[in-house]
C-alpha atoms as a PDB file:
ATOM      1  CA  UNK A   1     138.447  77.631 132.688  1.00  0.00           C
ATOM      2  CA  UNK A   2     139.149  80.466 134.415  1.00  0.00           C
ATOM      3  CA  UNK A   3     142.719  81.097 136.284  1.00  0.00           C
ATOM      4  CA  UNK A   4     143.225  81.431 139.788  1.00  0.00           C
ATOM      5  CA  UNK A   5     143.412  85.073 139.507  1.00  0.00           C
ATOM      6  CA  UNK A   6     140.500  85.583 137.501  1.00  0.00           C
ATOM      7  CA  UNK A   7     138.620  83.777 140.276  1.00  0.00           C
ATOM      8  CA  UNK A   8     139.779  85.571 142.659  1.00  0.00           C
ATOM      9  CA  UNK A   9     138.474  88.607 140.992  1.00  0.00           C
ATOM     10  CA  UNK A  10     135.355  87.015 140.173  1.00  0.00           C
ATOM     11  CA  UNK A  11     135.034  86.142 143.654  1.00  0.00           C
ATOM     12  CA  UNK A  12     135.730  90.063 145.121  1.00  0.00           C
ATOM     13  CA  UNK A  13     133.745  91.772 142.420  1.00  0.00           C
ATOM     14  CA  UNK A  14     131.021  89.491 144.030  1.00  0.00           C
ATOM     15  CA  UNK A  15     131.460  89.691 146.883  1.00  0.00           C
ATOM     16  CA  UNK A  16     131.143  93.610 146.680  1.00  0.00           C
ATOM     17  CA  UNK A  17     128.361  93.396 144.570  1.00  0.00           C
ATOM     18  CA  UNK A  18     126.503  91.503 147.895  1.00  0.00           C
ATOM     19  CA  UNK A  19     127.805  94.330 150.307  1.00  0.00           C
ATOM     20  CA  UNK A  20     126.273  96.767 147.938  1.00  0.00           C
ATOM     21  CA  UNK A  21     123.337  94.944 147.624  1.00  0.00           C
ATOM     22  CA  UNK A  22     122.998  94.565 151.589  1.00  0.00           C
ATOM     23  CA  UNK A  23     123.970  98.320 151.678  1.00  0.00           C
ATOM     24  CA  UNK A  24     121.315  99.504 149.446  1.00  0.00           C
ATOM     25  CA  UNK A  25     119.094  97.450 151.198  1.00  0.00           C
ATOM     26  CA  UNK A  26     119.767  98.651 154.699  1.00  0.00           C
ATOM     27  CA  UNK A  27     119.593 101.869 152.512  1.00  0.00           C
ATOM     28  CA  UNK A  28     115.998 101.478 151.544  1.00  0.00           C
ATOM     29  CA  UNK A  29     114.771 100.139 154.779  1.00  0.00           C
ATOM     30  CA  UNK A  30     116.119 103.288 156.586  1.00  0.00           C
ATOM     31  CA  UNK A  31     114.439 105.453 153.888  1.00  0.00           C
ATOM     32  CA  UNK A  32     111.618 103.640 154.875  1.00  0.00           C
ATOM     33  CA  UNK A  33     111.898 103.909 158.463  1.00  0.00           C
ATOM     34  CA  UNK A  34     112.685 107.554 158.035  1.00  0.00           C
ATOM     35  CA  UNK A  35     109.063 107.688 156.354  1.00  0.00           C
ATOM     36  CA  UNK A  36     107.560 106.405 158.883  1.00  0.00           C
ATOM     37  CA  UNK A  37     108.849 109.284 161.123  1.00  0.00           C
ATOM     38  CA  UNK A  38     107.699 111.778 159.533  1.00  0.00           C
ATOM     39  CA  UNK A  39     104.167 110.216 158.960  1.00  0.00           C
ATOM     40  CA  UNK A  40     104.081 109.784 162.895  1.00  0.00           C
ATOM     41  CA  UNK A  41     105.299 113.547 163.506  1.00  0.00           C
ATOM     42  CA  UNK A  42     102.826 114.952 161.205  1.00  0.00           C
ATOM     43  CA  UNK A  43     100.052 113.009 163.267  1.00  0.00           C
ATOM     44  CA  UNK A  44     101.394 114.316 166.210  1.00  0.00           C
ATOM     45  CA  UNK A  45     101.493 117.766 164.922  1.00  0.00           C
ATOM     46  CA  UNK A  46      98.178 117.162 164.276  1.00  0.00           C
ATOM     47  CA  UNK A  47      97.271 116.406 167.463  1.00  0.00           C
ATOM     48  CA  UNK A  48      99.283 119.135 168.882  1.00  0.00           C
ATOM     49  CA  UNK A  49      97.228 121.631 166.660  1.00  0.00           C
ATOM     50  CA  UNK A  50      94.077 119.779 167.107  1.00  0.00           C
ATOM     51  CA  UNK A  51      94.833 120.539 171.191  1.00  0.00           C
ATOM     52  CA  UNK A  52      96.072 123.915 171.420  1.00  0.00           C
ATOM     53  CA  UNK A  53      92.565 124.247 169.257  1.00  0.00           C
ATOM     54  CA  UNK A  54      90.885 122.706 172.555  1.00  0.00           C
ATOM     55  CA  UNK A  55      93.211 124.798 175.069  1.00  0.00           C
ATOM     56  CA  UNK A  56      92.042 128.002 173.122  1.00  0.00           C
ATOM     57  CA  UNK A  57      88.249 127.153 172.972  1.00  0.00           C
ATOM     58  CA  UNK A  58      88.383 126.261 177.090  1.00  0.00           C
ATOM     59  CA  UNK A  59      90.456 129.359 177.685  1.00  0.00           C
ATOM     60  CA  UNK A  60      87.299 131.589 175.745  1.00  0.00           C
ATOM     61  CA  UNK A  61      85.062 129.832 177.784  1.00  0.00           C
ATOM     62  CA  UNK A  62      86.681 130.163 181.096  1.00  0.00           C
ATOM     63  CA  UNK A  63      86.953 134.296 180.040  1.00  0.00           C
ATOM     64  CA  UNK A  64      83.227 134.480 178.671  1.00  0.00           C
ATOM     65  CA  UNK A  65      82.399 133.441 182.527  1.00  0.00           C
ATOM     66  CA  UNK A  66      79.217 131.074 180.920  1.00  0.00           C
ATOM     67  CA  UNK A  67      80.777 128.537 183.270  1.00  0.00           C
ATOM     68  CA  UNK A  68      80.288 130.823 186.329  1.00  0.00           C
ATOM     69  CA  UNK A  69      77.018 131.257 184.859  1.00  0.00           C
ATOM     70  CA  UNK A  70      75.881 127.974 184.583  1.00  0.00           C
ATOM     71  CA  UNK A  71      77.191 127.373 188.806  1.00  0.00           C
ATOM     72  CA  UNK A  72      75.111 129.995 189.499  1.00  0.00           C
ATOM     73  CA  UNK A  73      72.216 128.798 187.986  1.00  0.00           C
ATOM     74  CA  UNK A  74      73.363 125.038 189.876  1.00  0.00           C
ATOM     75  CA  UNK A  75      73.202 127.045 192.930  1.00  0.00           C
ATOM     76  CA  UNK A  76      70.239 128.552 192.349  1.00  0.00           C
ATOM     77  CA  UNK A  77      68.205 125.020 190.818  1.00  0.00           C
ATOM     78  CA  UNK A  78      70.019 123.450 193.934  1.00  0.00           C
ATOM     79  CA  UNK A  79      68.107 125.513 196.334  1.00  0.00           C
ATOM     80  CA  UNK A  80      64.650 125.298 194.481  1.00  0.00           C
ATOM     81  CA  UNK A  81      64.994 121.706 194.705  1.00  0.00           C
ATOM     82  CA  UNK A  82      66.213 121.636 198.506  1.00  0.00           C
ATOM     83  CA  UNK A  83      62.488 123.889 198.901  1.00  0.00           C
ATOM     84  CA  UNK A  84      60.451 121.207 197.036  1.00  0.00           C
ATOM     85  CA  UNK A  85      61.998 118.319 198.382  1.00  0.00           C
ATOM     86  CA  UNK A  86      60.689 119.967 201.953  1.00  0.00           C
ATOM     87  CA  UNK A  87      57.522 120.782 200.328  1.00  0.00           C
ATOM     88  CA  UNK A  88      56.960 116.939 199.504  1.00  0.00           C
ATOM     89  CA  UNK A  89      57.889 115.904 202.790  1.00  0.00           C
ATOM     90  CA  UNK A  90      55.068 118.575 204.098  1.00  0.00           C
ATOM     91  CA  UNK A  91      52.947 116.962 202.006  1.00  0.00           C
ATOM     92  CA  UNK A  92      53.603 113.044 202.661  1.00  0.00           C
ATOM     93  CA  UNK A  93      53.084 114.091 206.502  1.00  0.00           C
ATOM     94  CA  UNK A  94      49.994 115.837 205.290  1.00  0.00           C
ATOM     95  CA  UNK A  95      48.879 113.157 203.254  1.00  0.00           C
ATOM     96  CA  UNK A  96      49.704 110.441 205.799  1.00  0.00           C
ATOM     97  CA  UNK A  97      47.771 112.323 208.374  1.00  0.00           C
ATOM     98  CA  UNK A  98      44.383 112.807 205.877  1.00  0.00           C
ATOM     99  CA  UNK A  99      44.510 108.575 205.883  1.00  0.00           C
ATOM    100  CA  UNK A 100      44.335 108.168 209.299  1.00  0.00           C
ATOM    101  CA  UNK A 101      41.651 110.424 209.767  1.00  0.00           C
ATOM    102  CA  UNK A 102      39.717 108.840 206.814  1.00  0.00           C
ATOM    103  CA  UNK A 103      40.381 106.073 208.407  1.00  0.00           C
ATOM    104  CA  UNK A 104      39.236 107.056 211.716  1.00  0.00           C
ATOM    105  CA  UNK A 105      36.353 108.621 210.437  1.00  0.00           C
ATOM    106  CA  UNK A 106      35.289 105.288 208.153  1.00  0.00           C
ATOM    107  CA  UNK A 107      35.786 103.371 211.695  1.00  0.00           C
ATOM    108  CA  UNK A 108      33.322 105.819 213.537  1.00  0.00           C
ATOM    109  CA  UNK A 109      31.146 105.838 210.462  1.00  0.00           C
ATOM    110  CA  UNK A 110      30.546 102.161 210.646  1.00  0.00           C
ATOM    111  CA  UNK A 111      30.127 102.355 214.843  1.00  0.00           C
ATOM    112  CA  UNK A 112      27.419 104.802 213.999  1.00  0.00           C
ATOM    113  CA  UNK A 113      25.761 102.449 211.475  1.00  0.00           C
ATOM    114  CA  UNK A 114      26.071  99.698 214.461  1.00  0.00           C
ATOM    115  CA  UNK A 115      24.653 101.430 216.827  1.00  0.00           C
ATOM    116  CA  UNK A 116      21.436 102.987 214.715  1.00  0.00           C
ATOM    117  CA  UNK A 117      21.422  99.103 213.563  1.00  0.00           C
ATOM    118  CA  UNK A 118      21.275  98.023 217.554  1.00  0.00           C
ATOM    119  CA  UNK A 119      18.709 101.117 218.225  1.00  0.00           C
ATOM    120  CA  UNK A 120      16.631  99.989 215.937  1.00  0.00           C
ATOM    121  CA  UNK A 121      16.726  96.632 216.708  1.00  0.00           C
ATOM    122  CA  UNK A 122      16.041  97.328 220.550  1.00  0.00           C
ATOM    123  CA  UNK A 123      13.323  99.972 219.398  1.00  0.00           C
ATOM    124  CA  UNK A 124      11.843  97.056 217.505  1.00  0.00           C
ATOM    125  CA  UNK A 125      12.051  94.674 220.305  1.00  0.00           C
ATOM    126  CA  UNK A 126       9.820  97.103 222.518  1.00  0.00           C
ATOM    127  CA  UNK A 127       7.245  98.068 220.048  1.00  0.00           C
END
C-alpha cells in the first residue's frame, strides 16, 4: 500500500497530467480553429482578387466607350421601331378600310345580281 504521501503525489502528478491533457487539447482545437482562419482568408482573398479582376474588366469597358456604343445603337433601333410601329398602324387602318370596301362592294355586287335577277324576271313576265 501506498502512504499517505505517496498518494498525495500520485494524486497531483495526476491531476497535472489532466490539466496538461485539457491544455493540449484546448491547444489542438485552437490550432485547429486557427486553420480554419486562414482557409477562410485565403477564400476571401480569392474573392477579393477574383473582384478587383471584375472592377478592372468594367473599368476597360466603361473607357473603350462600347457601352456608349451599344446606347447609341438602342437609340437608334428605338427610333426604327417607333417608325414601324406607325407604319403598322398605317397599315391596320389601311387594311381595315380595304374590308369595308370589299365588303361594300360584295353587298352592291349581290344588289346588282338581284336586280338583273328581278329584270329578267319582269322582262320574262312581258314577253
Amino acid at each position: 500500500m501506498c502512504s499517505n504521501a505517496e498518494q498525495n503525489v500520485l494524486t497531483e502528478v495526476g491531476m497535472k497530467q489532466r490539466s496538461e491533457e485539457q491544455k493540449k487539447a484546448k491547444v489542438d482545437e485552437l490550432r485547429r480553429k486557427l486553420n480554419e482562419l486562414d482557409k477562410s482568408n485565403d477564400q476571401l482573398a480569392e474573392f477579393d482578387d477574383k473582384e478587383q479582376q471584375i472592377r478592372e474588366t468594367i473599368e476597360r469597358l466603361e473607357k473603350s466607350e462600347l457601352t456608349k456604343n451599344f446606347e447609341t445603337e438602342i437609340a437608334s433601333l428605338q427610333g426604327v421601331i417607333s417608325s414601324l410601329e406607325e407604319k403598322k398602324t398605317v397599315l391596320l387602318e389601311q387594311s381595315s378600310l380595304l374590308t369595308a370596301d370589299s365588303t361594300c362592294v360584295a353587298r352592291m355586287k349581290a344588289a346588282q345580281e338581284q336586280r338583273s335577277k328581278k329584270e329578267k324576271d319582269c322582262s320574262s313576265m312581258y314577253a
